[in-house]
C-alpha atoms as a PDB file:
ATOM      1  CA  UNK A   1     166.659  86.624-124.838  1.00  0.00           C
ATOM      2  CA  UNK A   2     163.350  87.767-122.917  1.00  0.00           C
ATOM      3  CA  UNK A   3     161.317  85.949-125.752  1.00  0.00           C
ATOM      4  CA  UNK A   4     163.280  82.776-124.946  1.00  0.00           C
ATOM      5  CA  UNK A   5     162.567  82.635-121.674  1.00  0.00           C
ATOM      6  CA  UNK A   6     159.104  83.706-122.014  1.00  0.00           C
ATOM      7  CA  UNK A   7     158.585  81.026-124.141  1.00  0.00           C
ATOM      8  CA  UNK A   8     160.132  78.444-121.468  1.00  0.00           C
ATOM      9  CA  UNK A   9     157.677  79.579-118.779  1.00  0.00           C
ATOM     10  CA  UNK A  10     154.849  79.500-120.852  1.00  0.00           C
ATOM     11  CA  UNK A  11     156.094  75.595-121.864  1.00  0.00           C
ATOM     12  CA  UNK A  12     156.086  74.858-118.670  1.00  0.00           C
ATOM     13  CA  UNK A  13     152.826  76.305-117.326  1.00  0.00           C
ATOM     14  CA  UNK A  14     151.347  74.484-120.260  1.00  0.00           C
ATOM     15  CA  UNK A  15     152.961  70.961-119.231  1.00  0.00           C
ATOM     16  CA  UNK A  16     151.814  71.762-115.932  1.00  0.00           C
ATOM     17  CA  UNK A  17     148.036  72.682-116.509  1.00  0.00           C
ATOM     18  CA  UNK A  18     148.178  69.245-119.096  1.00  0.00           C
ATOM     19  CA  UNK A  19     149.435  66.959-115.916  1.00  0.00           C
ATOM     20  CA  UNK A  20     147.407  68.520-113.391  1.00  0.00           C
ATOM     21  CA  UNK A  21     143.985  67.944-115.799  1.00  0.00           C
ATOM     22  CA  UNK A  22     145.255  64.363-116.704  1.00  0.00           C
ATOM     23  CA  UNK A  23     145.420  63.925-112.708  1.00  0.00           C
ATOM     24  CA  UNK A  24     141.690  65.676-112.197  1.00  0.00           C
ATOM     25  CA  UNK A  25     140.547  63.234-114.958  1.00  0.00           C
ATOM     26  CA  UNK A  26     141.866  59.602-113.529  1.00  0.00           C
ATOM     27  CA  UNK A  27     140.815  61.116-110.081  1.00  0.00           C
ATOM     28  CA  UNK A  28     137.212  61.670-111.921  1.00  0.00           C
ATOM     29  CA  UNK A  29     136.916  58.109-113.569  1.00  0.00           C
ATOM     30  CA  UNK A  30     137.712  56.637-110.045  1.00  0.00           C
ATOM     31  CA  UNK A  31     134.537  58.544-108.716  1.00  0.00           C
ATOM     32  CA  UNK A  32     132.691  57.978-111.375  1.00  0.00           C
ATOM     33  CA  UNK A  33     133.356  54.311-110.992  1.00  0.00           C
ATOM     34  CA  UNK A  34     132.766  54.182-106.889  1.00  0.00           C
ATOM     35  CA  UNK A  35     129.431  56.002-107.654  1.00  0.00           C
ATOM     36  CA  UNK A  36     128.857  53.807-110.455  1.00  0.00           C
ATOM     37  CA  UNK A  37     129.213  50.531-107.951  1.00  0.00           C
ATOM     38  CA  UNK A  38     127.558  52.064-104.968  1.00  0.00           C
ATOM     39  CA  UNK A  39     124.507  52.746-107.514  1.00  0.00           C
ATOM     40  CA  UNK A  40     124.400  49.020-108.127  1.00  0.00           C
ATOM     41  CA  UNK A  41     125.216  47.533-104.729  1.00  0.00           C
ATOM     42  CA  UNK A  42     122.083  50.156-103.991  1.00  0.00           C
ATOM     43  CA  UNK A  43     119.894  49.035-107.044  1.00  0.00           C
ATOM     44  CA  UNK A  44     120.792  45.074-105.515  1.00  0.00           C
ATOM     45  CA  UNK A  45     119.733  45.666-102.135  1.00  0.00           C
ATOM     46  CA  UNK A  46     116.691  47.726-103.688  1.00  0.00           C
ATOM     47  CA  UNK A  47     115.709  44.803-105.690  1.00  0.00           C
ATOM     48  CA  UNK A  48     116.582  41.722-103.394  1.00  0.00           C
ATOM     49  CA  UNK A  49     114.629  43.646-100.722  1.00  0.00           C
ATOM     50  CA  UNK A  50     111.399  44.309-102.925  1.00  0.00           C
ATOM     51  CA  UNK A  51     111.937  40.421-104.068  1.00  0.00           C
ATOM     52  CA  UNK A  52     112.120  39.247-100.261  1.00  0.00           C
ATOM     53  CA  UNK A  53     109.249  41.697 -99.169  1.00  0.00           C
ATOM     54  CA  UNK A  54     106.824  39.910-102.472  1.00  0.00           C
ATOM     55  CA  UNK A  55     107.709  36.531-100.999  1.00  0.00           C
ATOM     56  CA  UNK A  56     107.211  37.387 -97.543  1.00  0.00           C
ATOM     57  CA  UNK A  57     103.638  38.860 -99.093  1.00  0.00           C
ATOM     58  CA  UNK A  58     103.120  35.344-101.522  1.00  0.00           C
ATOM     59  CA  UNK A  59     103.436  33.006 -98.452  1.00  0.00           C
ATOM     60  CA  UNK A  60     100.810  35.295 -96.407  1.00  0.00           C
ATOM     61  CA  UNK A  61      98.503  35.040 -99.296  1.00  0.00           C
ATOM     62  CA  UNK A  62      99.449  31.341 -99.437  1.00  0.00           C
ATOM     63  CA  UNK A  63      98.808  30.860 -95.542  1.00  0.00           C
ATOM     64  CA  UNK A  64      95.396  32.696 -96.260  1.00  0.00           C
ATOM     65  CA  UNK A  65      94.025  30.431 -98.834  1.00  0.00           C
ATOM     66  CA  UNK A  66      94.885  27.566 -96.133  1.00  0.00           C
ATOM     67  CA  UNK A  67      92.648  29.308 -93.849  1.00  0.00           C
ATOM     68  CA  UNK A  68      90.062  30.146 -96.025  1.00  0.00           C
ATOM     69  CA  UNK A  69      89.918  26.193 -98.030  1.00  0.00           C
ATOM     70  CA  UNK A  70      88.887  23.138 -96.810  1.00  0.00           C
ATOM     71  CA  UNK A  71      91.985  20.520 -95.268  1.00  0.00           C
ATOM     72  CA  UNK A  72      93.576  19.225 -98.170  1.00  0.00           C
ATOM     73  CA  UNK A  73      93.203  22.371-100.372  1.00  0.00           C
ATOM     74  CA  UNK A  74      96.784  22.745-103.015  1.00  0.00           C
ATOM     75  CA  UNK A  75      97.783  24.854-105.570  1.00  0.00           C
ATOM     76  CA  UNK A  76     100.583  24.961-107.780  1.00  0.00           C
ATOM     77  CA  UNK A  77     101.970  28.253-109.152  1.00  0.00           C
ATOM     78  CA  UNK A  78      99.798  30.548-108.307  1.00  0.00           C
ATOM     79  CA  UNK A  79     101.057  34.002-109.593  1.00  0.00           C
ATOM     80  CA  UNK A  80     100.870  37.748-109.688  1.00  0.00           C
ATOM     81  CA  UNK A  81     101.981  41.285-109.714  1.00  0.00           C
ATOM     82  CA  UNK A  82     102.357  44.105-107.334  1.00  0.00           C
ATOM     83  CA  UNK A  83     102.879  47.848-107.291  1.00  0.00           C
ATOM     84  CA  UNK A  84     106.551  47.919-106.929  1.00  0.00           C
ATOM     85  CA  UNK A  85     107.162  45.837-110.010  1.00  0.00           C
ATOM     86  CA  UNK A  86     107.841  42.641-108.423  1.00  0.00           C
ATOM     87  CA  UNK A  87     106.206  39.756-109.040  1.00  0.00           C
ATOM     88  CA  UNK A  88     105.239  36.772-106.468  1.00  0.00           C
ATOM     89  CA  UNK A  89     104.881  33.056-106.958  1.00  0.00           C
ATOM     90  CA  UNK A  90     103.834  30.099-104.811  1.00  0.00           C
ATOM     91  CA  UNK A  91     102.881  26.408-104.034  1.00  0.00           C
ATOM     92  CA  UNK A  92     101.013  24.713-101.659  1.00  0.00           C
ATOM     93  CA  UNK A  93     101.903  21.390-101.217  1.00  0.00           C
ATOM     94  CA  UNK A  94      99.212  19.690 -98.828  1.00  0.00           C
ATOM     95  CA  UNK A  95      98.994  15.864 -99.542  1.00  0.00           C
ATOM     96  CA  UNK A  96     100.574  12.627 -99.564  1.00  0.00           C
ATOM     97  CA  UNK A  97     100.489   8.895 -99.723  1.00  0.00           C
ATOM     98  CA  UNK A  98     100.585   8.174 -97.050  1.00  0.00           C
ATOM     99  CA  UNK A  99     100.138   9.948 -93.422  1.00  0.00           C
ATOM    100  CA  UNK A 100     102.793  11.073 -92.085  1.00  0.00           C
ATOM    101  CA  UNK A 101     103.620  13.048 -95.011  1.00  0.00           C
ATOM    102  CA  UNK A 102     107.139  13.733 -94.114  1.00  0.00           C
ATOM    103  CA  UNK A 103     110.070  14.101 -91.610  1.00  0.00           C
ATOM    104  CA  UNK A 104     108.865  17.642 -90.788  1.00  0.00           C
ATOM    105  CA  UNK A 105     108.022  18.523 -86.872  1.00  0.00           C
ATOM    106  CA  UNK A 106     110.524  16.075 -84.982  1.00  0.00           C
ATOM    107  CA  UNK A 107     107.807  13.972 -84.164  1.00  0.00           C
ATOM    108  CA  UNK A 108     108.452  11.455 -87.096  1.00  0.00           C
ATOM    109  CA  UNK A 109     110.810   8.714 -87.527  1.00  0.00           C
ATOM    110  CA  UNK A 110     112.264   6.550 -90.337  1.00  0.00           C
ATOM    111  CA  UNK A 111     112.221   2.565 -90.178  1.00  0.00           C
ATOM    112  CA  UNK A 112     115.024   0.879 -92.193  1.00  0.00           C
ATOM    113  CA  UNK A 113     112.458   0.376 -94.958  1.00  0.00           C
ATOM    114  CA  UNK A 114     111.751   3.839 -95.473  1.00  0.00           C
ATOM    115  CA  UNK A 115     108.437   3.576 -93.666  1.00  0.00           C
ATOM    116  CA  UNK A 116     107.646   6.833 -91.525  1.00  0.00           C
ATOM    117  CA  UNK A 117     105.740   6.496 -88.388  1.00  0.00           C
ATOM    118  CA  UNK A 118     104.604   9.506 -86.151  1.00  0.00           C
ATOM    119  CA  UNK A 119     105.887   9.346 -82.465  1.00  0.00           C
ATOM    120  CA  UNK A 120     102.498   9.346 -80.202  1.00  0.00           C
ATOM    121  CA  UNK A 121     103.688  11.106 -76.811  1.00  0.00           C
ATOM    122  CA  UNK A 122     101.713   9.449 -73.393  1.00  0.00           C
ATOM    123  CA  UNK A 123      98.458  11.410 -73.297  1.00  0.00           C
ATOM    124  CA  UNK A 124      99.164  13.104 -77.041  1.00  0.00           C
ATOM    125  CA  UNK A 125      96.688  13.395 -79.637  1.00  0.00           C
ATOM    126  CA  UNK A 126      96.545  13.751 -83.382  1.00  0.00           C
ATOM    127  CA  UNK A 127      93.395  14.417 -85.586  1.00  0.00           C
ATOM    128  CA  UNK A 128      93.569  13.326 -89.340  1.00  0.00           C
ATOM    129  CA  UNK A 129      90.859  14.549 -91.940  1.00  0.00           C
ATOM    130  CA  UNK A 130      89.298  11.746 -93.572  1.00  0.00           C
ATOM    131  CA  UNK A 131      88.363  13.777 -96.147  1.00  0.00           C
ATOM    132  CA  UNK A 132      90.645  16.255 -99.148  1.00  0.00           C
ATOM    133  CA  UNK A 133      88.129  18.787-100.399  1.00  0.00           C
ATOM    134  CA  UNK A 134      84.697  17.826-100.813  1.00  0.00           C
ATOM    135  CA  UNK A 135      85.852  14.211-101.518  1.00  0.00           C
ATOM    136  CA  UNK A 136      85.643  11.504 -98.015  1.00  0.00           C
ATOM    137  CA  UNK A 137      88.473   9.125 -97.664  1.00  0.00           C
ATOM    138  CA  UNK A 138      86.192   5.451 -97.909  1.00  0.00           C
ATOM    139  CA  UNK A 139      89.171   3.562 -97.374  1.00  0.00           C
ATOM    140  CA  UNK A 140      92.600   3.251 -95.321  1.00  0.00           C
ATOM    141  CA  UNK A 141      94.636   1.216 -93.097  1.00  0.00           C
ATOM    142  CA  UNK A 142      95.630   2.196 -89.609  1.00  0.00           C
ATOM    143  CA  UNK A 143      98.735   1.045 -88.285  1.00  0.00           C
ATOM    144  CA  UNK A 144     101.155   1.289 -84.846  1.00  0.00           C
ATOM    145  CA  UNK A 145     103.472  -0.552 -83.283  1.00  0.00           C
ATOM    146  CA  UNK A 146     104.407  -0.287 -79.388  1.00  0.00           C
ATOM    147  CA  UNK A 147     107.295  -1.885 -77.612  1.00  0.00           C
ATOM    148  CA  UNK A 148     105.732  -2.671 -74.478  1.00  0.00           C
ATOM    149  CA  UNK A 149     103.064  -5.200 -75.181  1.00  0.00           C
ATOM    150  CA  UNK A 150     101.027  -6.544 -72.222  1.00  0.00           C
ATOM    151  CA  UNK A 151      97.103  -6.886 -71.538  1.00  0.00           C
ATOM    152  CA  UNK A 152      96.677  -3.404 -71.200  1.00  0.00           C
ATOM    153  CA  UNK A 153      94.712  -0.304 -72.606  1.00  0.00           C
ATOM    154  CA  UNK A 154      97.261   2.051 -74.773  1.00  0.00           C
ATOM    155  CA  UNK A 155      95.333   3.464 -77.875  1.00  0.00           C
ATOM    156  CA  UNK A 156      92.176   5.335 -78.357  1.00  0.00           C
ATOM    157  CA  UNK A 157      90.803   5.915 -81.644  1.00  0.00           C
ATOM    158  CA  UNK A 158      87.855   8.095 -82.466  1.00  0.00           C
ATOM    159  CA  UNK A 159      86.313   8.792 -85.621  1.00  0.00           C
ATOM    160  CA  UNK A 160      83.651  11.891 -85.714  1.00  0.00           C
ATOM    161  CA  UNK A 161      81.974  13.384 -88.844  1.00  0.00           C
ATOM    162  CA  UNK A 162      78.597  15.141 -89.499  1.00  0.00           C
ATOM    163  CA  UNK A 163      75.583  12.707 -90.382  1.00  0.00           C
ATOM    164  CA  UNK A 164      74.380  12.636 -94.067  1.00  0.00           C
ATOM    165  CA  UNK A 165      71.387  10.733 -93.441  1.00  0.00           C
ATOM    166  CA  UNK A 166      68.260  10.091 -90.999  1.00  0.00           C
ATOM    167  CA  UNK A 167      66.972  11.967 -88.077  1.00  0.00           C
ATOM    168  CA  UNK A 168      70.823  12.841 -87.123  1.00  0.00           C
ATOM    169  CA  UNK A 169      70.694  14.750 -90.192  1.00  0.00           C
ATOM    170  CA  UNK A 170      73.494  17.779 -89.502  1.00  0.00           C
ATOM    171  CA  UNK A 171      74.000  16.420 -86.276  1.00  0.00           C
ATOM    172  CA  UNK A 172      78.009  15.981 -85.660  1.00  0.00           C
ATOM    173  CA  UNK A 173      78.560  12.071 -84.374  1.00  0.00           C
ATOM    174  CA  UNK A 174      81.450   9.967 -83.474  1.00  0.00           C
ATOM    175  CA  UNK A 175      82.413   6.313 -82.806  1.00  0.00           C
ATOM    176  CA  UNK A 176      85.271   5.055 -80.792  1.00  0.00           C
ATOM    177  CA  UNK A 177      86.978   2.207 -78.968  1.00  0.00           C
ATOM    178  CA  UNK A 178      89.760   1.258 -76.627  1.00  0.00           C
ATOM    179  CA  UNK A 179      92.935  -1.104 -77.921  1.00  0.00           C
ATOM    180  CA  UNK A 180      94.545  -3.311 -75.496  1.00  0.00           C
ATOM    181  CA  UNK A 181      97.849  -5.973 -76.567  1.00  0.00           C
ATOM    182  CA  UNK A 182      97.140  -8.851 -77.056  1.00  0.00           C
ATOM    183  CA  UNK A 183      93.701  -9.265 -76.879  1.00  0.00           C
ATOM    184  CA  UNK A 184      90.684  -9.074 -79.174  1.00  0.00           C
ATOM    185  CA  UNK A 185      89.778  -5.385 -80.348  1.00  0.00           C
ATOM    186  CA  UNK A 186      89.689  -3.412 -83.418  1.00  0.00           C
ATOM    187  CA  UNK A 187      93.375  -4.118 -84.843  1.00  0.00           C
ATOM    188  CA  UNK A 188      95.048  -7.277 -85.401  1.00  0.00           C
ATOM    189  CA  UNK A 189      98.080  -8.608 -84.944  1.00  0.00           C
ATOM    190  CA  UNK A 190     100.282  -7.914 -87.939  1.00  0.00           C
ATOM    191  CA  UNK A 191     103.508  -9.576 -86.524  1.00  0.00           C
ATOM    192  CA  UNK A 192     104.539 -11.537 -83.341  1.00  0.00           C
ATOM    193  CA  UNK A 193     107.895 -11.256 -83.267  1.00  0.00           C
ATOM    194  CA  UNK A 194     109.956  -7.600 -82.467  1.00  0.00           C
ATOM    195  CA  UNK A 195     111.208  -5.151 -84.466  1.00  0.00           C
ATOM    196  CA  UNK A 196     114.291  -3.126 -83.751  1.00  0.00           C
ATOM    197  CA  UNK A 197     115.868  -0.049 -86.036  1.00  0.00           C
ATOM    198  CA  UNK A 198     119.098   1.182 -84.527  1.00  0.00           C
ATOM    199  CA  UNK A 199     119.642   3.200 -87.801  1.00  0.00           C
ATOM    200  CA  UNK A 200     117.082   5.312 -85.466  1.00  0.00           C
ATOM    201  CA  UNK A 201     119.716   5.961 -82.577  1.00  0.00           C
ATOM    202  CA  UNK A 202     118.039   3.432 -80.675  1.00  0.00           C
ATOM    203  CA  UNK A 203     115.624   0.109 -80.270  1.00  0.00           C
ATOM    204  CA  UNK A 204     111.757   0.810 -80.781  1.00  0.00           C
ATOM    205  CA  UNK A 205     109.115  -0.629 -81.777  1.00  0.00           C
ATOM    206  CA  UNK A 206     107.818  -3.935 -81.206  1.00  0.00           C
ATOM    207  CA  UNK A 207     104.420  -5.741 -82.215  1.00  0.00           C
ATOM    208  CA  UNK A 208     102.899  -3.903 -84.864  1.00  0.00           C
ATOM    209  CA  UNK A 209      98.592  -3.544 -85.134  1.00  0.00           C
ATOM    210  CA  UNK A 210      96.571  -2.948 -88.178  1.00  0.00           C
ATOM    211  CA  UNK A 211      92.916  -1.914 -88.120  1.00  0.00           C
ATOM    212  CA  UNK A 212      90.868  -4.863 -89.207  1.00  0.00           C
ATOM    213  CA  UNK A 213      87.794  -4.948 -91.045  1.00  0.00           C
ATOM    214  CA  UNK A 214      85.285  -3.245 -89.069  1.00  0.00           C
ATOM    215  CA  UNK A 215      81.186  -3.165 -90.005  1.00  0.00           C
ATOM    216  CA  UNK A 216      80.824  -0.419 -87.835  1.00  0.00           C
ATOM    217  CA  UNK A 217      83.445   1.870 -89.569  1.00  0.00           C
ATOM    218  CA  UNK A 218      82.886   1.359 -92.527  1.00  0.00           C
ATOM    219  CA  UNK A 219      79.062   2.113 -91.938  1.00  0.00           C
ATOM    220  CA  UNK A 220      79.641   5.148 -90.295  1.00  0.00           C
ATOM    221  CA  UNK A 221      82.092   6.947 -92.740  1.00  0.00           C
ATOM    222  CA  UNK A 222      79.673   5.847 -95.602  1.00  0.00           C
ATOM    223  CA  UNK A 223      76.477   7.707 -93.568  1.00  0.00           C
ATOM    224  CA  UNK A 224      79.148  10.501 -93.079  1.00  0.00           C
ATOM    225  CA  UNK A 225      81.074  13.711 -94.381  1.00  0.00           C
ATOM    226  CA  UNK A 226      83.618  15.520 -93.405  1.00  0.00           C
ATOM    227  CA  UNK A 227      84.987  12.772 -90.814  1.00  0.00           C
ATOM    228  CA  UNK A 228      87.873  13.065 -88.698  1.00  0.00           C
ATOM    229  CA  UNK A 229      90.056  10.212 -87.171  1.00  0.00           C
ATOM    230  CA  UNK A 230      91.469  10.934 -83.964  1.00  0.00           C
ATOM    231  CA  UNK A 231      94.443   8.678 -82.385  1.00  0.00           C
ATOM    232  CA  UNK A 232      95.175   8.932 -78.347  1.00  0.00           C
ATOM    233  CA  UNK A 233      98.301   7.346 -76.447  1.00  0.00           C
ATOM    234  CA  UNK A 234      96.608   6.319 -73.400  1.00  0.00           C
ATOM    235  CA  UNK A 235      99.254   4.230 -72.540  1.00  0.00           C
ATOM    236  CA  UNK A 236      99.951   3.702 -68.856  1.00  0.00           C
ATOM    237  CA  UNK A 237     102.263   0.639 -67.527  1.00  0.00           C
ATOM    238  CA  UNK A 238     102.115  -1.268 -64.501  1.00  0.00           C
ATOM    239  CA  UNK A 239     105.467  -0.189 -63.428  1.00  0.00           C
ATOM    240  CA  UNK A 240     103.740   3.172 -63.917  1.00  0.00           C
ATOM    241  CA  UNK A 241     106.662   4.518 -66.830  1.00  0.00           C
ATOM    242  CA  UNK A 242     104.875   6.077 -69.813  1.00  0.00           C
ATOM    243  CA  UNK A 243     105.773   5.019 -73.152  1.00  0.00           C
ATOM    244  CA  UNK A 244     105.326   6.343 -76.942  1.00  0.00           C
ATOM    245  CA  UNK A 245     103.288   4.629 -79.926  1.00  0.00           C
ATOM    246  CA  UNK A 246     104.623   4.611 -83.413  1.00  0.00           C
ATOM    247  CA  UNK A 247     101.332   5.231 -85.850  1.00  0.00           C
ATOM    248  CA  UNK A 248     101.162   5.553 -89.516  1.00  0.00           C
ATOM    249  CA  UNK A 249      98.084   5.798 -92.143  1.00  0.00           C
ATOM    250  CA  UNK A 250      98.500   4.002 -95.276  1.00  0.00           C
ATOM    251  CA  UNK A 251      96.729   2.507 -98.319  1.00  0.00           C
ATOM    252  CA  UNK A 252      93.814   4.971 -98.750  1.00  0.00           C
ATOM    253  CA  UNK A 253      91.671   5.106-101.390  1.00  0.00           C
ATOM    254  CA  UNK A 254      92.878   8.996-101.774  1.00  0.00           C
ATOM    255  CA  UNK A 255      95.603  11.164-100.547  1.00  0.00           C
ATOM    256  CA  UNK A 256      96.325  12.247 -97.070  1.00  0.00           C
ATOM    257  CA  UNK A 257      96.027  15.570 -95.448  1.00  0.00           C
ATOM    258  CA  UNK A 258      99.692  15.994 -93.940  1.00  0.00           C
ATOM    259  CA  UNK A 259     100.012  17.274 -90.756  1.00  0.00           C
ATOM    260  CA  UNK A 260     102.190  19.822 -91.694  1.00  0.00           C
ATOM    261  CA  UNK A 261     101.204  21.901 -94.898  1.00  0.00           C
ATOM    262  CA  UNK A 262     104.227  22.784 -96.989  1.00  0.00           C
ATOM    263  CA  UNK A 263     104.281  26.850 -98.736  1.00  0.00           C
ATOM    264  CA  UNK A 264     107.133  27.341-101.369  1.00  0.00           C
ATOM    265  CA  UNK A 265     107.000  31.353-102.098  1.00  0.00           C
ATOM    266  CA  UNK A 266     109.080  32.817-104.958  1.00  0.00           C
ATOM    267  CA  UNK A 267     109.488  36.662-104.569  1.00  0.00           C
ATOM    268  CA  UNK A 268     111.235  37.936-108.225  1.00  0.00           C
ATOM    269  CA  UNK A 269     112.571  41.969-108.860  1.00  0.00           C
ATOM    270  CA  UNK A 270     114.397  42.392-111.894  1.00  0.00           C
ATOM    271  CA  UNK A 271     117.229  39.971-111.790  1.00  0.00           C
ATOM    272  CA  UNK A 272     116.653  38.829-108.219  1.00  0.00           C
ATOM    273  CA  UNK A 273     114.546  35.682-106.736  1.00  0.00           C
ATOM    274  CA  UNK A 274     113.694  35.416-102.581  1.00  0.00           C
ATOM    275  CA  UNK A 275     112.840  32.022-101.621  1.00  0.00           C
ATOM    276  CA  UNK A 276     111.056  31.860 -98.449  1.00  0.00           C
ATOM    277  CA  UNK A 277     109.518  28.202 -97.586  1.00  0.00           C
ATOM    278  CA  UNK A 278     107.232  27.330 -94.510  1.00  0.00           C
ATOM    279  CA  UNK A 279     105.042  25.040 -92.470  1.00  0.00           C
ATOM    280  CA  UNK A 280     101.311  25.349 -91.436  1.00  0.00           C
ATOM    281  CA  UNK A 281     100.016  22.854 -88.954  1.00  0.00           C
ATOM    282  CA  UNK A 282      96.974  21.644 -89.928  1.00  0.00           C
ATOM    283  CA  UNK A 283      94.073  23.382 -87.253  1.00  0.00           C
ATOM    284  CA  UNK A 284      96.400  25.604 -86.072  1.00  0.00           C
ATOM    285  CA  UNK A 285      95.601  29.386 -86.265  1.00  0.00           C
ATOM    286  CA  UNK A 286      97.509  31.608 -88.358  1.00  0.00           C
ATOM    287  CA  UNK A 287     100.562  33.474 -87.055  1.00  0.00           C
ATOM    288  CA  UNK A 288     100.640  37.087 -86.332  1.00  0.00           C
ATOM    289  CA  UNK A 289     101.760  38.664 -89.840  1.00  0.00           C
ATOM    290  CA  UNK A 290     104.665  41.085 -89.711  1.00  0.00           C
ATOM    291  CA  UNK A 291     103.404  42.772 -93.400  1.00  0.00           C
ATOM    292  CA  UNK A 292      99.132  43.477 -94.229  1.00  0.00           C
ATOM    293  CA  UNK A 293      97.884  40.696 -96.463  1.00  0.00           C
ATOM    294  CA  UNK A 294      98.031  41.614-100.250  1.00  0.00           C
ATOM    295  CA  UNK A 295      94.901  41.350-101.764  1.00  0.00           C
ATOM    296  CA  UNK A 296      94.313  39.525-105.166  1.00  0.00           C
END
């Protein structure tokens, strides 16, 4: 009878010790799984971060090369490796067409041809290269349109380089000249009737001017490099109210330098890619880096 019973307990102890290790075991897969996923959430923020932080390092080195080329300079997938095992990509997309370049810097608007034309505040000035690389822009069509026509002054254009020939040799130079409406100057007349785009959010525009052929001009950016056209908004009415010109650059015999220079950095760890894209103004000094500068 005591063998029975001993037998019972010893049943039951055994049952016991089986469902109290089957309950240590689930309660081990289930931390063995958390750990498992916190490991990879960690190894993902690891990764994404060391992917952001190469990006964040590819569009300094991008920015650099901006600084350190001549206006115009591009380059399309430039690449490389660093010593956390990422790996870094980037673009630099600096030209176009015709000037401006794009719809970047909410100074730029859209006609309802697809035309853009860059918004000239009263008194504000923008300097174009006339030159991408080593190569001169020879030829090009300037263009703006104002809503306010009348027999007054409202453009200045300038156009300075660095003599090639003579006893100005090295000597930086310039030529410029005053527009008025209506009258006789160095752009013509391209329309006489007004031109409205309310797909804009309102009515602008106006007569519209184009450069004409100019002897002068065209002598001085042949006798020199490394020019720079320079458009002001002198504009000041009788009424006294300033007003805005609408300018464009168009049909060159080469590219434009944009305004704005475009960098497209990849940043790549493992499985992960960080996209960071920016804009460089064009003369601008560089921005105050939050990372050091990789070296190549």
């Amino acid at each position: 009878m005591n063998k029975k019973i001993n037998r019972q307990k010893g049943g039951n102890a055994l049952l016991i010790a089986i469902l109290i290790m089957a309950v240590l075991l689930v309660f081990g897969l289930g931390i063995n799984r958390l750990i498992v996923k916190e490991l990879r959430v960690e190894a993902a923020l690891i990764d994404g971060g060391q992917a952001y932080y190469s990006a964040e390092g590819a569009s300094e080195l991008a920015m650099y090369d901006i600084e350190t080329n001549l206006a115009g300079y591009e380059v399309s997938d430039e690449s490389g490796d660093v010593v956390s095992e990422a790996s870094y990509k980037y673009d630099i997309v600096a030209r176009g067409e015709n000037w401006p370049c794009d719809m970047y810097g909410g100074q730029v608007v859209e006609n309802d041809v697809g035309d853009l034309w860059r918004v000239l505040a009263p008194e504000e000035s923008v300097m174009v290269p006339l030159f991408v690389d080593m190569d001169g822009i020879k030829e090009f069509k300037i263009e703006y349109y104002t809503d306010t026509p009348g027999m007054y002054e409202n453009l200045r254009w300038k156009i300075m380089g660095i003599s090639s020939e003579g006893y100005s040799l090295g000597l930086t130079e310039a030529i410029s000249n005053y527009e008025e409406d209506l009258s006789s100057g160095s752009f013509d007349e391209e329309s006489g009737h007004g031109f409205y785009y309310e797909d804009l959010g309102g009515s602008w525009g106006g007569r519209m001017y184009a450069m004409n052929e100019s002897e002068s001009v065209k002598n001085f950016i042949d006798s020199h490099d490394y020019n720079y056209l320079i458009l002001t908004n002198i504009y000041s009415g009788e009424d006294g109210l300033d007003e805005n010109l609408y300018v464009r650059l168009s049909e060159a015999d080469r590219e434009f330098v944009c305004e704005y220079t475009k960098v497209e950095a990849d940043g790549l760890m493992g499985d992960y890619i960080q996209q960071i894209d920016a804009y460089i103004k064009q003369g601008e000094p560089l921005p105050v880096f939050d990372f050091v500068l990789w070296e190549k």
